[in-house]
C-alpha atoms as a PDB file:
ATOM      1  CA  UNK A   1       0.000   0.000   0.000  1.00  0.00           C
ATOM      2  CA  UNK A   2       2.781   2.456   1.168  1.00  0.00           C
ATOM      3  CA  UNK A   3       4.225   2.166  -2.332  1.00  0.00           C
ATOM      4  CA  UNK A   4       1.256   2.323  -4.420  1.00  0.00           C
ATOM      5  CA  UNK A   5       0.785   5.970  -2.614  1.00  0.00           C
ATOM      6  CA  UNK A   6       4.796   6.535  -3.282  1.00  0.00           C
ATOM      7  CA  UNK A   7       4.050   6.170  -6.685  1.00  0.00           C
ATOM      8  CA  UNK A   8       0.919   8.143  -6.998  1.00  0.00           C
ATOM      9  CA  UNK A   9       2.545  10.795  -4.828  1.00  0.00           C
ATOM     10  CA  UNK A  10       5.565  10.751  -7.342  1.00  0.00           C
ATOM     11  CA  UNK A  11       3.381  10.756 -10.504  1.00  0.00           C
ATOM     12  CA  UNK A  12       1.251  13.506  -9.195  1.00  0.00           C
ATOM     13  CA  UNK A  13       4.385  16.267  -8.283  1.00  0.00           C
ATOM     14  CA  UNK A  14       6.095  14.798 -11.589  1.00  0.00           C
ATOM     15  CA  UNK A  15       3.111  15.732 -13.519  1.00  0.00           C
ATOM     16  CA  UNK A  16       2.945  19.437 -12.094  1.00  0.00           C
ATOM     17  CA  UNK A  17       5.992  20.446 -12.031  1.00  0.00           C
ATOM     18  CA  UNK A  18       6.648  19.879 -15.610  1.00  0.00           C
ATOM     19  CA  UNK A  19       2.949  21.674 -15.883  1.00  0.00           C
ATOM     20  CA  UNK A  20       4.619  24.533 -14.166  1.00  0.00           C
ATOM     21  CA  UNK A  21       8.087  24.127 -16.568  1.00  0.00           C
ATOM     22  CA  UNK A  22      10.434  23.694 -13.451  1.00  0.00           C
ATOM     23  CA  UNK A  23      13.170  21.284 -12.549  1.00  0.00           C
ATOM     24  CA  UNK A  24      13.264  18.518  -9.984  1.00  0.00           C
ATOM     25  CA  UNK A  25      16.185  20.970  -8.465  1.00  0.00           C
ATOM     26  CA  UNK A  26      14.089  23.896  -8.755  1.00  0.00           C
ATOM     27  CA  UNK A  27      11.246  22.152  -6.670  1.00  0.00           C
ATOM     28  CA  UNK A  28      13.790  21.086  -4.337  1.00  0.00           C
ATOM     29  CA  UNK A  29      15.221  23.975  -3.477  1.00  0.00           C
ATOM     30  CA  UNK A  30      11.770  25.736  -2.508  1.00  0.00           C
ATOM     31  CA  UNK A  31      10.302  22.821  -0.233  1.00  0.00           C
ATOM     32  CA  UNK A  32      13.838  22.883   1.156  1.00  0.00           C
ATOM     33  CA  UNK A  33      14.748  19.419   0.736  1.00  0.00           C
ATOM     34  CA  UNK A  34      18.124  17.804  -1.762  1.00  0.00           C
ATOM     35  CA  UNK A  35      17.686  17.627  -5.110  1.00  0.00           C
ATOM     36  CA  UNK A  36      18.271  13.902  -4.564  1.00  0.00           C
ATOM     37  CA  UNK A  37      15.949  13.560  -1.890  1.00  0.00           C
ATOM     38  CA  UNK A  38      13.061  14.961  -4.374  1.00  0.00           C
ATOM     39  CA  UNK A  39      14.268  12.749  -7.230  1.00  0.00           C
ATOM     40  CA  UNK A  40      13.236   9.437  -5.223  1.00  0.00           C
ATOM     41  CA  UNK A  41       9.745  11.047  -4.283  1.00  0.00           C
ATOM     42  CA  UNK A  42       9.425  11.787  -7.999  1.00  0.00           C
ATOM     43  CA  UNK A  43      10.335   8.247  -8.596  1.00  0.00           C
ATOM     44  CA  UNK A  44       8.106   6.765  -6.245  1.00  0.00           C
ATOM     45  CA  UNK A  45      10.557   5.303  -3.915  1.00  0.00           C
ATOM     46  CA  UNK A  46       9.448   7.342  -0.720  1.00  0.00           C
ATOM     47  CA  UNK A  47       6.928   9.341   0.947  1.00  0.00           C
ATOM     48  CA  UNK A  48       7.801  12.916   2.826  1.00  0.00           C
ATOM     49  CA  UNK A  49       6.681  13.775   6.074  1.00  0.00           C
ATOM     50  CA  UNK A  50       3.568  15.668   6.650  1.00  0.00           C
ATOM     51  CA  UNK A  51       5.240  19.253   6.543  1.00  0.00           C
ATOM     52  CA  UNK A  52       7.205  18.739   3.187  1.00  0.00           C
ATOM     53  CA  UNK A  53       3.872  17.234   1.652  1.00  0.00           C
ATOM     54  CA  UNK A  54       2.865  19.883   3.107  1.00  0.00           C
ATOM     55  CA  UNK A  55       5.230  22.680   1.642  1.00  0.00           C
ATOM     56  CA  UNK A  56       5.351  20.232  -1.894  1.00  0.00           C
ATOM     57  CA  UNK A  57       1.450  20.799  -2.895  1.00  0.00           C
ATOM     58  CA  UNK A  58       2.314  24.599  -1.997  1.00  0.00           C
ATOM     59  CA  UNK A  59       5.124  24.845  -4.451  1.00  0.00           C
ATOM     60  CA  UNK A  60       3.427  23.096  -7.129  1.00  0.00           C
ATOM     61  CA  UNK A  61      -0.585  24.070  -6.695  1.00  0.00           C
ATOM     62  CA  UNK A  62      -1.954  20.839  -6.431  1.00  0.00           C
ATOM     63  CA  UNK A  63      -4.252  19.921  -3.495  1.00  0.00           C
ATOM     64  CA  UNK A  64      -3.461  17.198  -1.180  1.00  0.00           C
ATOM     65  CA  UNK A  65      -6.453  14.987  -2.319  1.00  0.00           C
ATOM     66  CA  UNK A  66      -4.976  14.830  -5.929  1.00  0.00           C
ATOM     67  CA  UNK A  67      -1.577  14.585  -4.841  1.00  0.00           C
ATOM     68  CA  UNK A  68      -2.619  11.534  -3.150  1.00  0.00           C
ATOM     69  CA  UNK A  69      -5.129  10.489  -6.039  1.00  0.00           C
ATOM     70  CA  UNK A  70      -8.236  10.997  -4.544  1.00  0.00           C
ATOM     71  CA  UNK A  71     -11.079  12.816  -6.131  1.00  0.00           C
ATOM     72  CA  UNK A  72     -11.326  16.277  -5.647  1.00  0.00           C
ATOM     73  CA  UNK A  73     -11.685  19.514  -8.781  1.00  0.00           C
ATOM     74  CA  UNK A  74     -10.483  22.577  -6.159  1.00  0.00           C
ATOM     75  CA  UNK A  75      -6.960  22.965  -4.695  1.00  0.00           C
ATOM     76  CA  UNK A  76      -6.535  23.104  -0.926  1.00  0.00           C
ATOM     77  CA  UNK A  77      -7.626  26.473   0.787  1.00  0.00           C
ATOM     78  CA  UNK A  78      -4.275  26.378   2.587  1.00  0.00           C
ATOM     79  CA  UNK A  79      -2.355  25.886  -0.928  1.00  0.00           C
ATOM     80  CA  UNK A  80      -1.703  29.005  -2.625  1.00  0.00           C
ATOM     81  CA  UNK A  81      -0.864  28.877  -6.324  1.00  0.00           C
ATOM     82  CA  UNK A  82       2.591  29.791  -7.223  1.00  0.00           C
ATOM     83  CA  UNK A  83       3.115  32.289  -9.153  1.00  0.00           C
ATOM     84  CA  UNK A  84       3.757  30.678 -12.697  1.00  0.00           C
ATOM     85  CA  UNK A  85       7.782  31.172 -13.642  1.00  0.00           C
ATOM     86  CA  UNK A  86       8.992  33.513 -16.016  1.00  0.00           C
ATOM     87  CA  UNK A  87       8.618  32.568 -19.269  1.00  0.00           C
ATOM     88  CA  UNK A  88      11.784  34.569 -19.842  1.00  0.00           C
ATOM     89  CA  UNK A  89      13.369  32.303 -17.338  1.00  0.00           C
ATOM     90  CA  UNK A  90      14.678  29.355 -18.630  1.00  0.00           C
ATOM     91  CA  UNK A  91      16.014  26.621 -15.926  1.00  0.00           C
ATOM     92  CA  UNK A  92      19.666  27.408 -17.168  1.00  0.00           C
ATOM     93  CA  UNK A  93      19.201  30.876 -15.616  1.00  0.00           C
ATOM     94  CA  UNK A  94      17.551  29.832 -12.656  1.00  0.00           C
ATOM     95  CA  UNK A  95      20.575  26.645 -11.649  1.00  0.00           C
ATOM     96  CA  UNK A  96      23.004  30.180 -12.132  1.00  0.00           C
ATOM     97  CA  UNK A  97      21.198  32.210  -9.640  1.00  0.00           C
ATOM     98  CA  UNK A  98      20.894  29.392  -7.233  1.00  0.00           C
ATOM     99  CA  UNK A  99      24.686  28.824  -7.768  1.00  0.00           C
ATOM    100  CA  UNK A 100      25.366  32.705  -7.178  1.00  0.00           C
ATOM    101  CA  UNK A 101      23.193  32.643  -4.483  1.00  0.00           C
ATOM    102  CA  UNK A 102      25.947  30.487  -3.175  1.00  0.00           C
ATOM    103  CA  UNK A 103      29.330  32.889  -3.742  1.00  0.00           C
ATOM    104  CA  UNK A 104      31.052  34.790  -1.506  1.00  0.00           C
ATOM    105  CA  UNK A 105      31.144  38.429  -2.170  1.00  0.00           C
ATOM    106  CA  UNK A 106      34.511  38.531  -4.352  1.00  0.00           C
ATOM    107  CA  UNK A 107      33.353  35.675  -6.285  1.00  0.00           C
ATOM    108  CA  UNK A 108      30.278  37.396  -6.974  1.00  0.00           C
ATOM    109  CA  UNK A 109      31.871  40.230  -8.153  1.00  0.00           C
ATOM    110  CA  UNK A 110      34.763  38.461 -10.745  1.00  0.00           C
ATOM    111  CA  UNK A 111      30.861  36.728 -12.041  1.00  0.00           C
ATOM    112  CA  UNK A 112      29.382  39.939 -12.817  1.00  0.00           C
ATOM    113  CA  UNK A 113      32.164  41.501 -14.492  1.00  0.00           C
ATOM    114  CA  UNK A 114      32.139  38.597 -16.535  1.00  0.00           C
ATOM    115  CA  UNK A 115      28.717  38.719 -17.330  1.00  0.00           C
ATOM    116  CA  UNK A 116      28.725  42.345 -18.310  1.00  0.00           C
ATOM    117  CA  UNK A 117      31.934  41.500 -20.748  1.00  0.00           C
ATOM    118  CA  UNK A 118      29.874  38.950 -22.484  1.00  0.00           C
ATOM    119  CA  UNK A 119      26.533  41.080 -22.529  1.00  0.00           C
ATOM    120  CA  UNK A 120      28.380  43.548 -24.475  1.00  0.00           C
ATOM    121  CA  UNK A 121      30.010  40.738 -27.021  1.00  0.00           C
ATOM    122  CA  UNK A 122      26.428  40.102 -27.751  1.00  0.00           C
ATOM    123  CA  UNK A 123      25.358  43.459 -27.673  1.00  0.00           C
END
């Protein structure tokens, strides 16, 4: 039984966060869990505890019932609806501002000098 809902579970937050065009890291990061860690809920291979199920129908709109596969049209009251990403935003952009996210200050600054030199190659 505990896998059958593992794999519902997985299929379910698979399905919706392509629907919302974002990566298993993406998702990851904003439930605040590893990258790795999401990939084997994706795959069906575990269930999360109440508060990152919790936090993981948040993220990608879906209400707990259909996460779960149980019948239900509306999304949980206490689910808000993300805001949809950028469609200017492609996931490359988004894996280098969580990487910057992670520099130190100098590093940060050598990155942006290099990002202005190429914005004006290719402007």
């Amino acid at each position: 039984m505990a896998k059958k809902l593992a794999t519902r579970l997985g299929e379910s937050a698979r399905a919706a966060r392509q629907r919302l065009n974002l990566t298993q890291e993406d998702v990851a990061e904003r439930i605040g869990i590893a990258t790795e860690v999401y990939g084997r809920l994706e795959r069906g291979n575990m269930l999360p505890s109440v508060p990152t199920f919790r936090k993981l129908c948040a993220v990608l709109g879906l209400s707990a019932d259909e996460a779960l596969g149980l019948s239900s049209e509306s999304p949980a009251t206490w689910a808000p609806t993300p805001p949809p990403p950028e469609a200017s935003e492609p996931a490359e952009l988004r894996r280098l501002l969580r990487r910057a996210r992670q520099l130190d200050r100098n590093s940060l600054r050598v990155l942006s000098l290099v990002a202005a030199h190429l914005g004006q190659k290719n402007g």
